[in-house]
Protein backbone atom coordinates (compact mmCIF):
# COMPACT_ATOMS: atom_id res chain seq x y z
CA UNK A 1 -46.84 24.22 -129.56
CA UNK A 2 -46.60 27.55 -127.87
CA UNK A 3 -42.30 27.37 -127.82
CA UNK A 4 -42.92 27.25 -131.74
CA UNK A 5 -44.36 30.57 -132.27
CA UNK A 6 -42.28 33.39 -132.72
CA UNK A 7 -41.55 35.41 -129.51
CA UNK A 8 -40.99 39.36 -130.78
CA UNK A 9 -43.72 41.22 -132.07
CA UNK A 10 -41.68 42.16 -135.55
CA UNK A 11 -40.86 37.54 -136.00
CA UNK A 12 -44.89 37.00 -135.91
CA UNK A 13 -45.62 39.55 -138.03
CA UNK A 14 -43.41 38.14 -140.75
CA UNK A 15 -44.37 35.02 -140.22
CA UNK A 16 -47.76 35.67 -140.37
CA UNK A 17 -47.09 37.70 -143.79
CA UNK A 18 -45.33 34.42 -144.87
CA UNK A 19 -47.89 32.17 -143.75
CA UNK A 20 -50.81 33.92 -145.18
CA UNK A 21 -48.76 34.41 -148.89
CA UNK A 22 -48.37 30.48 -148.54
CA UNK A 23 -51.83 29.96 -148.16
CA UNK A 24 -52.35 32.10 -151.65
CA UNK A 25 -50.00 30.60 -153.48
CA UNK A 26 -51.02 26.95 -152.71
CA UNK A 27 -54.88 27.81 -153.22
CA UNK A 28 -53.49 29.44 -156.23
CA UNK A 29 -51.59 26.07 -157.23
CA UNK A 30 -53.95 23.61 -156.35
CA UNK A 31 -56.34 26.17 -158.29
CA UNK A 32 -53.96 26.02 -161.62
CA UNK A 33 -53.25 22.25 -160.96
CA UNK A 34 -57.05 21.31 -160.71
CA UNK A 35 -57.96 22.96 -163.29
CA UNK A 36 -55.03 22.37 -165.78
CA UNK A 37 -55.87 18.55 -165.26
CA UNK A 38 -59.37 19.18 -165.96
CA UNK A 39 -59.18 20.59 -168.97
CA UNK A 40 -56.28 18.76 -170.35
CA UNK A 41 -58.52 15.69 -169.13
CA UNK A 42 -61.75 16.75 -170.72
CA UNK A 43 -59.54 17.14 -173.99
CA UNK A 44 -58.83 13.71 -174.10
CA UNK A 45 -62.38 12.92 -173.27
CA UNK A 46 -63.04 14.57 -176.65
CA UNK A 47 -60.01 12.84 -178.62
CA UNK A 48 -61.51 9.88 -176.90
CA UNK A 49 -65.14 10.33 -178.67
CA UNK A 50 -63.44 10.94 -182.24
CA UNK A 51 -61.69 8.11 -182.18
CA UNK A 52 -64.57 6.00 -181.15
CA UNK A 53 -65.00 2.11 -181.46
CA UNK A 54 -62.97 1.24 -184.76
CA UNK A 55 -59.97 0.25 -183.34
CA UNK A 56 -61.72 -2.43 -181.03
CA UNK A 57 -63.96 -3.19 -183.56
CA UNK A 58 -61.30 -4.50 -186.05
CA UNK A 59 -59.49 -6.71 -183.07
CA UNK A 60 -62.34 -9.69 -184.30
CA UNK A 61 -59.52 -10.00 -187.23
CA UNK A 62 -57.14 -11.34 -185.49
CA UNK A 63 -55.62 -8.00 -183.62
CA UNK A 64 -52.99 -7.65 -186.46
CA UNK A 65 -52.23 -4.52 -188.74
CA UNK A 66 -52.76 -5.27 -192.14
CA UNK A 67 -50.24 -5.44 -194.88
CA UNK A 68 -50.03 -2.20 -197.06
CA UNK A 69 -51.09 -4.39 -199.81
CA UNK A 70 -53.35 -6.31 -197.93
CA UNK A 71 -57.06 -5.19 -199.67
CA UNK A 72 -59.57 -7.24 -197.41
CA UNK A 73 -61.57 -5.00 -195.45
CA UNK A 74 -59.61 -1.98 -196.53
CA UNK A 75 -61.27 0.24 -194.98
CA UNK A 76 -61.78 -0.89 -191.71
CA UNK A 77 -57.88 -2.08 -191.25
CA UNK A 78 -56.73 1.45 -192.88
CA UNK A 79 -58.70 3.19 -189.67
CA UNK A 80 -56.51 0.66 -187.31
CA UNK A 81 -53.71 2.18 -188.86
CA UNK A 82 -54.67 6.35 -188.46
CA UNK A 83 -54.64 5.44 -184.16
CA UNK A 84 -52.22 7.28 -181.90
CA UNK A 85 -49.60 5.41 -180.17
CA UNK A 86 -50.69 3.68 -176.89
CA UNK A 87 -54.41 3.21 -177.72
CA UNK A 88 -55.91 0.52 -176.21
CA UNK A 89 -59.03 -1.44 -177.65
CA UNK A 90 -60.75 -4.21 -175.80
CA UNK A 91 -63.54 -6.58 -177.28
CA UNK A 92 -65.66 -7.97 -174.51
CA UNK A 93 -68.14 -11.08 -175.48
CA UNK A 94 -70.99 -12.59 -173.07
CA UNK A 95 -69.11 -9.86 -169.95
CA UNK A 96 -65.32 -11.61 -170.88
CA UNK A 97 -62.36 -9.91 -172.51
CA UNK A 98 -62.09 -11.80 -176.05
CA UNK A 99 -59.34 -9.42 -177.37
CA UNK A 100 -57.41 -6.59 -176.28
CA UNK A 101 -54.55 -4.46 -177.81
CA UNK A 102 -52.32 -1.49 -177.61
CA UNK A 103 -51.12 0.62 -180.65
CA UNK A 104 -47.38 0.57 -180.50
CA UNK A 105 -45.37 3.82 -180.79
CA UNK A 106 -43.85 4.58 -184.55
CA UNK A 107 -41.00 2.67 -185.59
CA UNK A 108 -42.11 -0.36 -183.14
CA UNK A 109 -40.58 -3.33 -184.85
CA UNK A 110 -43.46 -5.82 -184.27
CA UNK A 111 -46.76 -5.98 -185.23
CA UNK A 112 -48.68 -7.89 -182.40
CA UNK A 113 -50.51 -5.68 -180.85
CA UNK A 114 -51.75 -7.48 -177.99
CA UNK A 115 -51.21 -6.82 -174.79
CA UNK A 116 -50.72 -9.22 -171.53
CA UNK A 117 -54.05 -8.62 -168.87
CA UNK A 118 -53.86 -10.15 -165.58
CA UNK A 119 -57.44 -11.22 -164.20
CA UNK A 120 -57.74 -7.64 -162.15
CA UNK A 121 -57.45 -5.89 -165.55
CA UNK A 122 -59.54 -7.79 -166.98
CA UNK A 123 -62.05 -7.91 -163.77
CA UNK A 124 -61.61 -3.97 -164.31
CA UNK A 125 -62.35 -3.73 -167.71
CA UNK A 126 -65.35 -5.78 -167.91
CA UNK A 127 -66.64 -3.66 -164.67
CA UNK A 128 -66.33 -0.39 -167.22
CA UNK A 129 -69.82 1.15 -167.14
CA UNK A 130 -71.25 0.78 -170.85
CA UNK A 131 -73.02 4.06 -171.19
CA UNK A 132 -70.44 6.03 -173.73
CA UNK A 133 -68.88 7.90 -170.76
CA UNK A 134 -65.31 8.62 -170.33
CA UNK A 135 -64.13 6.60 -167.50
CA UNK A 136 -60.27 6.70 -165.25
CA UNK A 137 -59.28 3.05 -165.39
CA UNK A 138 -55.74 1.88 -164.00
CA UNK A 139 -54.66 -1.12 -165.58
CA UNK A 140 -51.43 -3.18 -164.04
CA UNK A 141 -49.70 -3.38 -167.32
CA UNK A 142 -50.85 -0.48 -169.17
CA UNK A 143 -50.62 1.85 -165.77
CA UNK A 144 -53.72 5.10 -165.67
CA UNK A 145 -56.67 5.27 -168.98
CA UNK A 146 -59.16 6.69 -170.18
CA UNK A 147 -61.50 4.61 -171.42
CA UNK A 148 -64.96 4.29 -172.96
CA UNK A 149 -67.13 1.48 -173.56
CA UNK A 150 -69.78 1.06 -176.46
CA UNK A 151 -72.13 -1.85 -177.96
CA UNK A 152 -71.06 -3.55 -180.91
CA UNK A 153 -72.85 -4.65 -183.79
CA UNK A 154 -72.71 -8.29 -182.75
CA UNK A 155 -73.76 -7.64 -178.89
CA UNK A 156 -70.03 -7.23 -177.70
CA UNK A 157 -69.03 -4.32 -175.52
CA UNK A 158 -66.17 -1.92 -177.64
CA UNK A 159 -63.79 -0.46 -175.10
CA UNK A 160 -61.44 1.99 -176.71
CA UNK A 161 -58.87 3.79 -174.52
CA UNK A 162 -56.46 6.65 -174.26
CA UNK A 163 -53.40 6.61 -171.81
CA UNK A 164 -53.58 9.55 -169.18
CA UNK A 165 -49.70 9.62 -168.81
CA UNK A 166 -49.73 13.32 -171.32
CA UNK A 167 -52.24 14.73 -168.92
CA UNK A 168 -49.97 13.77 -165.62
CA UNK A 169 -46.65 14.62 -167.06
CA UNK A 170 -47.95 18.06 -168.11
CA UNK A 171 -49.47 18.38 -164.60
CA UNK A 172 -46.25 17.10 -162.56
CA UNK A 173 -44.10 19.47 -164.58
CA UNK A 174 -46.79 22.58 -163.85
CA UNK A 175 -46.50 21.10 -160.13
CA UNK A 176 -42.93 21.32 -160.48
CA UNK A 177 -42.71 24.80 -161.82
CA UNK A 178 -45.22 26.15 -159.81
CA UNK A 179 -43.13 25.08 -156.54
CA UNK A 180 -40.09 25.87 -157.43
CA UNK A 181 -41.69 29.41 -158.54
CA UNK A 182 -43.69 29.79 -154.97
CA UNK A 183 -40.66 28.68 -153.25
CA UNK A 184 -38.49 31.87 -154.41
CA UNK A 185 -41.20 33.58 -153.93
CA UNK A 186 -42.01 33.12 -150.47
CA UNK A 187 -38.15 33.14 -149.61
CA UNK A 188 -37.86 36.65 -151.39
CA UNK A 189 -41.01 37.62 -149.64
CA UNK A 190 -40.11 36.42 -146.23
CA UNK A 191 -36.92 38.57 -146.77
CA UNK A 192 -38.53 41.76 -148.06
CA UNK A 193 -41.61 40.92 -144.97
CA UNK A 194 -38.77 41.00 -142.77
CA UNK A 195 -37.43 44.29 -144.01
CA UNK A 196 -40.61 45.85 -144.24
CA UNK A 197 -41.85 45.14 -140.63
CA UNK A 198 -38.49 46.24 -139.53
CA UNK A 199 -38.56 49.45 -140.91
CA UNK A 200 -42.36 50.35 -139.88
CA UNK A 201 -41.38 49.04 -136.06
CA UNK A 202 -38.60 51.62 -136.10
CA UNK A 203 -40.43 53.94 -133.65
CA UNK A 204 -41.70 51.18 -131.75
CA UNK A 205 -38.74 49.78 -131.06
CA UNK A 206 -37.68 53.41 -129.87
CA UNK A 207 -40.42 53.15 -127.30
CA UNK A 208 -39.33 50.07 -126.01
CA UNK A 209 -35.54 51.50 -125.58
CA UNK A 210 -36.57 54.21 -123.97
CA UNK A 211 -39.02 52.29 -121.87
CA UNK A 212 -36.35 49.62 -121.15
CA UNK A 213 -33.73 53.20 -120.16
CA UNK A 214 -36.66 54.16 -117.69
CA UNK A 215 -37.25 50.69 -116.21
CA UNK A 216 -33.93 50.90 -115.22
CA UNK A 217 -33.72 53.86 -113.20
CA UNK A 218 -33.62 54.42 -109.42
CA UNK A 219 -36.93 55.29 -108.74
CA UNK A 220 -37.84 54.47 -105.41
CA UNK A 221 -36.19 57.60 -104.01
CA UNK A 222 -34.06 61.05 -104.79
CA UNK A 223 -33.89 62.90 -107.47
CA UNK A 224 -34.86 61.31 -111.34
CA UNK A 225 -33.63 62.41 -114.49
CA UNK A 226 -36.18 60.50 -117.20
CA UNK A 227 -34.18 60.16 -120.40
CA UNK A 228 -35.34 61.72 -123.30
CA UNK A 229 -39.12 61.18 -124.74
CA UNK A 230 -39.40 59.08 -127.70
CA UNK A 231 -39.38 60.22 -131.41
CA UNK A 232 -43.36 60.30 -131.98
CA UNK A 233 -43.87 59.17 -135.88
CA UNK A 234 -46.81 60.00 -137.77
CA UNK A 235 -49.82 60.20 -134.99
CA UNK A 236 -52.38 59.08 -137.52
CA UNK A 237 -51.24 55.67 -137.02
CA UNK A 238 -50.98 52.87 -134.09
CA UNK A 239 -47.45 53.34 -133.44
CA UNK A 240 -47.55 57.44 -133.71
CA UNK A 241 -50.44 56.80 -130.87
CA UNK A 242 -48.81 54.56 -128.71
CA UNK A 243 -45.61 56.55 -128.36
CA UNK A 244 -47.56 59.67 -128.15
CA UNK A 245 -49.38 58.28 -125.26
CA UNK A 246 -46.37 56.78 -123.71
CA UNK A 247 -44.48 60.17 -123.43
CA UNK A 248 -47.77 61.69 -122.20
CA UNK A 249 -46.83 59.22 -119.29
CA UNK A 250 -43.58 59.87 -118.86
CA UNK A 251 -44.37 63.68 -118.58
CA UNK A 252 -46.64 62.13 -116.04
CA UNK A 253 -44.57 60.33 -113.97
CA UNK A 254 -41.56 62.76 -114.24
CA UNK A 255 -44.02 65.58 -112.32
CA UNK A 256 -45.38 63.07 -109.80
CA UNK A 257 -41.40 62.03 -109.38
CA UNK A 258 -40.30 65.85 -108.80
CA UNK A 259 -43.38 66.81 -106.79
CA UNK A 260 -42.34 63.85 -104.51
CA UNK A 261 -38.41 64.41 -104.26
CA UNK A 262 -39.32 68.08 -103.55
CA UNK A 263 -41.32 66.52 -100.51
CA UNK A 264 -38.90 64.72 -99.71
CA UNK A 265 -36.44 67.50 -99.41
CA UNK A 266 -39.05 69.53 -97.59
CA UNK A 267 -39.64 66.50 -95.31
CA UNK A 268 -35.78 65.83 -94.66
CA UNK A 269 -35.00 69.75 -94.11
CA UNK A 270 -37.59 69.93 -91.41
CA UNK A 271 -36.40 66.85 -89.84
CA UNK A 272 -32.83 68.16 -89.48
CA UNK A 273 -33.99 71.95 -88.51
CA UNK A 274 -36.37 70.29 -86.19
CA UNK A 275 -33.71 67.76 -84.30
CA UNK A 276 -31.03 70.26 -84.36
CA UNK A 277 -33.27 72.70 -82.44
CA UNK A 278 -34.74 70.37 -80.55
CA UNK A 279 -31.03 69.25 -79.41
CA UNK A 280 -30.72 72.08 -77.11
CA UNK A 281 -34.09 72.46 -75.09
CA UNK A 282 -33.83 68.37 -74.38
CA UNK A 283 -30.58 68.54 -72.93
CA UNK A 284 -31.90 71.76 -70.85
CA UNK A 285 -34.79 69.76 -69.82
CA UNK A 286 -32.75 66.87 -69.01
CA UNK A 287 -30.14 69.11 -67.09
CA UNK A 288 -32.75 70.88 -65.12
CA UNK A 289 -34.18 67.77 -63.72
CA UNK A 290 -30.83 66.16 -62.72
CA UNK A 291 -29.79 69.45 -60.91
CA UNK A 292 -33.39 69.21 -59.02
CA UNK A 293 -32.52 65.70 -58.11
CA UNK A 294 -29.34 66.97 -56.39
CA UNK A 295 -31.18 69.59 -53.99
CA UNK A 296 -29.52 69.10 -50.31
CA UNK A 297 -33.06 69.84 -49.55
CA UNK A 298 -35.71 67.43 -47.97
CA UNK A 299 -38.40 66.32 -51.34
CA UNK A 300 -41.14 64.93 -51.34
CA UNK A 301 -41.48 61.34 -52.81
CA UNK A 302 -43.67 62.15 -55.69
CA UNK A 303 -41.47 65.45 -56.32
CA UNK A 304 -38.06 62.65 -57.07
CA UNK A 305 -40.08 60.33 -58.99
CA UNK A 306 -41.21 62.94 -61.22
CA UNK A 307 -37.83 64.90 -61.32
CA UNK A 308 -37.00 61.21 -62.35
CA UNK A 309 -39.24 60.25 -64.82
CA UNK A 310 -38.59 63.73 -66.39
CA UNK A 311 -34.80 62.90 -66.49
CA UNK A 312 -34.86 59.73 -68.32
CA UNK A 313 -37.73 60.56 -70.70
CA UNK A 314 -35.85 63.41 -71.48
CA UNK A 315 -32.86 61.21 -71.99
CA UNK A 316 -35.00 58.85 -74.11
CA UNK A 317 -36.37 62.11 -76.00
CA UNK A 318 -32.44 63.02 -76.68
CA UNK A 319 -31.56 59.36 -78.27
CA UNK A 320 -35.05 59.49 -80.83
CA UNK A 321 -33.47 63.26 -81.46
CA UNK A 322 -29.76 62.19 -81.88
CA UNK A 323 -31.14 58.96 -84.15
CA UNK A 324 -33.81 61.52 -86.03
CA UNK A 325 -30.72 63.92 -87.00
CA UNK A 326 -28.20 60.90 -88.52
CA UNK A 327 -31.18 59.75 -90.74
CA UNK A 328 -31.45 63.54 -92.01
CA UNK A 329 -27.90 63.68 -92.43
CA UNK A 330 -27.28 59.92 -94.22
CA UNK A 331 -30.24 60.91 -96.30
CA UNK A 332 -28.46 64.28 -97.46
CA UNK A 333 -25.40 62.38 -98.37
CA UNK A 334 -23.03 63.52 -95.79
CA UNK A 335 -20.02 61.53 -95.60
CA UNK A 336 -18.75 59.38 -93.74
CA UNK A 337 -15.15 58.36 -92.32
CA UNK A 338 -13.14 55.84 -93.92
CA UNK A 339 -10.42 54.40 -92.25
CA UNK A 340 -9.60 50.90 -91.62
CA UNK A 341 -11.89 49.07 -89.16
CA UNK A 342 -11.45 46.44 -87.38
CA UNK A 343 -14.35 44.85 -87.51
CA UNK A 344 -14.27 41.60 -85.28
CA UNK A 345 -12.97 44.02 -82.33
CA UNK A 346 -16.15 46.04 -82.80
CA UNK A 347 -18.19 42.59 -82.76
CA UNK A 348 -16.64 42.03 -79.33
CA UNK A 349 -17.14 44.75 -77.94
CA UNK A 350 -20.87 45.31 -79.30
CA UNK A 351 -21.60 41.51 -77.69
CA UNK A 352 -19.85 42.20 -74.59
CA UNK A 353 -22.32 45.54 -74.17
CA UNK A 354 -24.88 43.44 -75.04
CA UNK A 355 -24.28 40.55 -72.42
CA UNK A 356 -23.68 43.32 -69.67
CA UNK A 357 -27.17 44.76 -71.03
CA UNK A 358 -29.23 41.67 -71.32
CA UNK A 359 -27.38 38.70 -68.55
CA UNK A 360 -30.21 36.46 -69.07
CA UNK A 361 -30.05 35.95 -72.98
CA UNK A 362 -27.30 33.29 -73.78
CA UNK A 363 -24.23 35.10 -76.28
CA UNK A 364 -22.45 33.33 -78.11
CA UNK A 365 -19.66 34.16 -80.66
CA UNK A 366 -18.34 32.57 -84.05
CA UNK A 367 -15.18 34.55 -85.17
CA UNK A 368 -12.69 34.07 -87.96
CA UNK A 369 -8.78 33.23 -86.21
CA UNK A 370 -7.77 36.31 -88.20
CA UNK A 371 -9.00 39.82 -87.65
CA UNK A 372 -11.51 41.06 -90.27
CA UNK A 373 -11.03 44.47 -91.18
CA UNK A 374 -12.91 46.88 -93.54
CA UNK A 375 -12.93 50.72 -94.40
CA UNK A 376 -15.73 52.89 -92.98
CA UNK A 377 -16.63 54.65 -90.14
CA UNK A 378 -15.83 52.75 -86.74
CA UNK A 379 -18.51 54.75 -84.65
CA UNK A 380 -21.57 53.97 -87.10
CA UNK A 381 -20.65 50.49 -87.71
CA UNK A 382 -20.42 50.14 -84.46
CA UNK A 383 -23.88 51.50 -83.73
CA UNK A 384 -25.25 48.48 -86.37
CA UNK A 385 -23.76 46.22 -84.32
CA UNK A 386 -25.49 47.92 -81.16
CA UNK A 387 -28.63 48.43 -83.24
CA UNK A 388 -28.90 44.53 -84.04
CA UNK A 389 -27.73 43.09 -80.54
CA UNK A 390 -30.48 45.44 -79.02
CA UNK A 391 -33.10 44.39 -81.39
CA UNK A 392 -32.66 41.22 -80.51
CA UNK A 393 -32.41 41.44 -76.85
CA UNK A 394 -35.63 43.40 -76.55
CA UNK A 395 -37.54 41.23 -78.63
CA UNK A 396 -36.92 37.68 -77.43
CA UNK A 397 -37.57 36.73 -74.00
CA UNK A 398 -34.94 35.69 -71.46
CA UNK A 399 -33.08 31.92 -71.77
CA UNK A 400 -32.77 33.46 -76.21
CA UNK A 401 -29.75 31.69 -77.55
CA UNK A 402 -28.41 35.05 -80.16
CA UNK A 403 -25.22 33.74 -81.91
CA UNK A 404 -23.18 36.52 -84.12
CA UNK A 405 -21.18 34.96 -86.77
CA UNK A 406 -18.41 37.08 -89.07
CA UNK A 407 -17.37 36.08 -92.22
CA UNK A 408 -15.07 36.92 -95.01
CA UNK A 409 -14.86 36.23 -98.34
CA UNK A 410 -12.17 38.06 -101.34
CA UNK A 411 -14.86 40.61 -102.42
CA UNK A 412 -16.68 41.34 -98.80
CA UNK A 413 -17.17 40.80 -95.30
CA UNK A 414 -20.56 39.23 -93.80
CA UNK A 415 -22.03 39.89 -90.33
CA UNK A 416 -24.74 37.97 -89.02
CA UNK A 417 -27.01 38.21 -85.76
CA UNK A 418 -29.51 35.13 -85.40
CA UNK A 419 -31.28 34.09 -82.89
CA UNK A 420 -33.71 31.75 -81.92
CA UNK A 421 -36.78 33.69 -80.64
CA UNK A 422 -40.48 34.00 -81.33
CA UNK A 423 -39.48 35.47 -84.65
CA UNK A 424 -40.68 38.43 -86.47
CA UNK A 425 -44.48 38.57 -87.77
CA UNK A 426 -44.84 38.06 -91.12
CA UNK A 427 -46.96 41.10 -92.01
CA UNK A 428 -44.44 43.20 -90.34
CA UNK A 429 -41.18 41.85 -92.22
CA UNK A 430 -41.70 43.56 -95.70
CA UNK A 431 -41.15 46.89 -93.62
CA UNK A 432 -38.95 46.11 -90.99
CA UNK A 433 -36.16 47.88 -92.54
CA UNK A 434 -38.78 51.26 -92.36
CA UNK A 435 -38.65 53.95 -90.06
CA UNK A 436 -40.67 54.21 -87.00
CA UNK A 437 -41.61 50.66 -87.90
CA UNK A 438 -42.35 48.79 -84.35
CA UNK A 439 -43.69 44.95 -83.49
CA UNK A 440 -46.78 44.47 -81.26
CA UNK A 441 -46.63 46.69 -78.65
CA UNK A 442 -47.61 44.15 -76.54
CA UNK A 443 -44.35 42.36 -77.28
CA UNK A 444 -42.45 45.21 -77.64
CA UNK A 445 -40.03 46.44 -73.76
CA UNK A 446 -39.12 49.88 -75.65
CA UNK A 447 -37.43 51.63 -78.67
CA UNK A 448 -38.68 54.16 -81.21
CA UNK A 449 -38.71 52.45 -84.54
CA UNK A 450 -35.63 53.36 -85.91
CA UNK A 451 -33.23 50.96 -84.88
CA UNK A 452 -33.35 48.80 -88.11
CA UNK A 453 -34.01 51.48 -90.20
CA UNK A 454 -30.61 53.42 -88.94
CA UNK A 455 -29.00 49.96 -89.82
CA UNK A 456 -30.00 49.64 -92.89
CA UNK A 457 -29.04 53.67 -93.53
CA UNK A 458 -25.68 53.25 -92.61
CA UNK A 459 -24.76 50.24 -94.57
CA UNK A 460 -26.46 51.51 -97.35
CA UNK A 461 -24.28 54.52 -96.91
CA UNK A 462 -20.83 52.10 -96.55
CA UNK A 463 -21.57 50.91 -100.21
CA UNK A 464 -23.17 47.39 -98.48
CA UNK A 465 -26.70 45.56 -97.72
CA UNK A 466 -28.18 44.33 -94.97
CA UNK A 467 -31.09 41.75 -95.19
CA UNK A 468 -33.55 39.78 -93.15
CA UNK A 469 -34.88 36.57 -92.77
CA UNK A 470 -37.73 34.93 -90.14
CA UNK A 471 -39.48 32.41 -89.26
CA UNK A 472 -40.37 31.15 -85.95
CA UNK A 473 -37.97 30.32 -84.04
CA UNK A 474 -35.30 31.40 -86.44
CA UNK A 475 -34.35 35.09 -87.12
CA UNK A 476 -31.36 36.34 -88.83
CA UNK A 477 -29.95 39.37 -90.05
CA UNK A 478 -27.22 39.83 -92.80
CA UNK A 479 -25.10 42.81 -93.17
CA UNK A 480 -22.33 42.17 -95.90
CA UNK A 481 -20.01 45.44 -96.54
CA UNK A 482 -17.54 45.07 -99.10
CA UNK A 483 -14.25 44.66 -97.54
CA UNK A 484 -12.60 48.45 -99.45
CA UNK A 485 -15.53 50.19 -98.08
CA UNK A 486 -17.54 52.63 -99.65
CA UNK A 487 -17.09 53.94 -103.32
């Protein structure tokens, strides 16, 4: 039932309009119809009273018209004579039909006017109450009447009757007109409805463009330009309200957008100031405590292990910095290199890293026989491919079969890393992709957080996607980069 209602807003509307001018036009009909057959009825109620019981009354002679000569009982044959075509008289005698006739029409060439009942007609017309009362009576052979039953001198029952087929031919052709009429009427309605509801949408449907042009914009991050507000009609109505509260919105929303790129900026300049000045003092640290560690001098124990510790947090300190200033700068839309890569030499090479780095995971390799190669920068692609190996070498325990697969197809080439570990939790994978995002730190050997999320920066920024899926003992990550690089 529901996939027959209209769908748009503007379709229910007319079809409501048409529905409800349907309803008025049949209660209007039926009205007209009703009462038309009423009163056309009740008319030959009264034609029915004037003529009363002569007719029936002069069957007893034999249910023959007189000859114009013919004197006996003149005046009671002459009123035989004076009935309208199709009248039907009936003499009933101890509750059975004795006679019954039917006037014939003008120019009828014989002069019997009896008529053929079957026993239901006659069953009918001896039920026909005898109280003077116009009754509907539908005979087999004579089809609908109007009849009316009366004593007789002699203790008969007089039925006299008038045919009803006037009344239902005038009321078929008003049924007739009055459908054909309605018809047009709704069509010509429905039309101008149509029309109508069209023209005083107009500045909704300008809403929902320019609500459809918004829903369409980037808006997770940068910089938004909100299309134009819409037209606001007359604000004394629905529509002039609606749109005027929908561009009150968007005036809303465009603020809250600018206010938070203008964060944004603010928060990517001071990451960039902060990593490029933080460059310098790290590797200072870093350099101090490896020159310490060279002293020809005797040191005490704790003295190294500090110098130590200071060197490779330091070092440590220097990656987060290094990894902290490439966000800054993919997030500014600096540029990368594009020259051909060849992309299943940097998978070997990334897997052969990672089985010098992690000996007890188990590496294995699925390569196309021809070399895959794509445009983009060799050095960052080459740090997803670290980024990924690592990821899953410090989050899987020893014996963790990781298999890297590269594929091609015409439009794009398709990295993937799976592995079958613990998995990731499932509250964490929504975000995984987020910076400084990190698994239980219970589970976790090291890293900052930023791994994934420099991953998914630089194949954003080589025009490509990168995607994950996990479950337990199933993890996989997709990187697919389109095979002319970034646009």
């Amino acid at each position: 039932m529901r996939r027959l209602l209209p769908r748009t807003l503007r379709a229910r509307l007319t079809a409501g309009l048409v529905v409800l001018l349907a309803l008025g036009c049949a209660t209007v009909g039926v009205a007209a119809v009703v009462g038309l057959n009423g009163f056309l009825t009740g008319r030959l109620d009264e034609q029915l009273a004037e003529v009363g019981n002569r007719f029936p009354a002069s069957l007893e002679h034999g249910g023959r018209l007189p000859d114009d000569h013919d004197d006996r009982d003149g005046d009671e044959h002459g009123d035989t004579r004076r009935q309208s075509a199709g009248t039907l008289g009936a003499r009933l005698l101890d509750g059975t039909v004795t006679n019954a006739a039917v006037v014939p029409s003008s120019g009828a060439e014989t002069t019997d006017l009896t008529v053929a009942l079957t026993a239901a007609d006659r069953h009918a017309l001896t039920a026909v109450p005898v109280d003077g009362r116009a009754h509907t009576l539908h005979l087999s052979a004579l089809d609908e009447y109007r009849v009316r039953a009366t004593e007789g001198l002699d203790g008969d029952v007089l039925i006299t009757g008038l045919p009803l087929e006037p009344v239902e031919s005038t009321v078929h052709r008003l049924e007739l007109v009055a459908g054909i009429v309605f018809g047009v009427t709704l069509a010509l309605a429905g039309v101008a409805g149509a029309l109508w509801v069209r023209w005083s949408l107009r500045p909704l449907s300008r809403v929902a463009a320019t609500a459809t042009r918004v829903s369409e914009l980037p808006l997770a991050s940068g910089e938004v330009a909100l299309p134009p507000r819409a037209p606001e009609p007359d604000p004394r109505n629905e529509v002039g309200q609606m749109a005027e509260a929908f561009n009150r919105m968007l005036g809303h929303v465009e603020d809250a957008l600018t206010k938070r790129h203008a964060s944004e900026e603010r928060l990517r300049s001071f990451a960039a100031d902060a990593s490029h000045e933080l460059r310098t003092p790290v590797a200072s640290v870093r350099g101090h405590a490896e020159l310490a560690l060279l002293h020809p001098g005797p040191v005490p124990p704790e003295v190294t292990r500090a110098l130590e510790r200071i060197a490779a947090e330091s070092s440590r300190m220097g990656e987060t910095v290094d990894d902290l200033l490439l966000l800054a700068r993919l997030d500014a839309g600096r540029p990368l290199e594009r020259r051909p890569v060849d992309l299943t030499r940097l998978v070997l090479d990334a897997v052969t890293d990672a089985r010098a780095a992690g000996p007890g995971h188990r590496w294995t390799l699925d390569l196309p026989e021809e070399p895959v190669t794509v445009t983009g920068d060799a050095h960052r692609l080459h740090q997803v491919l670290a980024n990924l190996l690592a990821n899953a070498r410090l989050h899987t325990p020893e014996g963790t079969q990781v298999t890297v697969t590269l594929e091609t197809d015409p439009a794009a080439a398709r990295l993937q890393v799976h592995d079958n570990g613990p998995g990731i939790p499932e509250d964490l994978q929504p975000r995984i992709f987020d910076r400084f995002t990190r698994a239980d730190h219970r589970r976790t050997k090291t890293g900052t957080g930023l791994g994934l999320s420099i991953v998914s920066a630089v194949v954003e920024a080589h025009g490509g996607t990168v995607t994950s899926t996990s479950t337990p003992g199933s993890t996989t990550f997709t990187v697919e980069i389109g095979m002319s690089g970034p646009t």
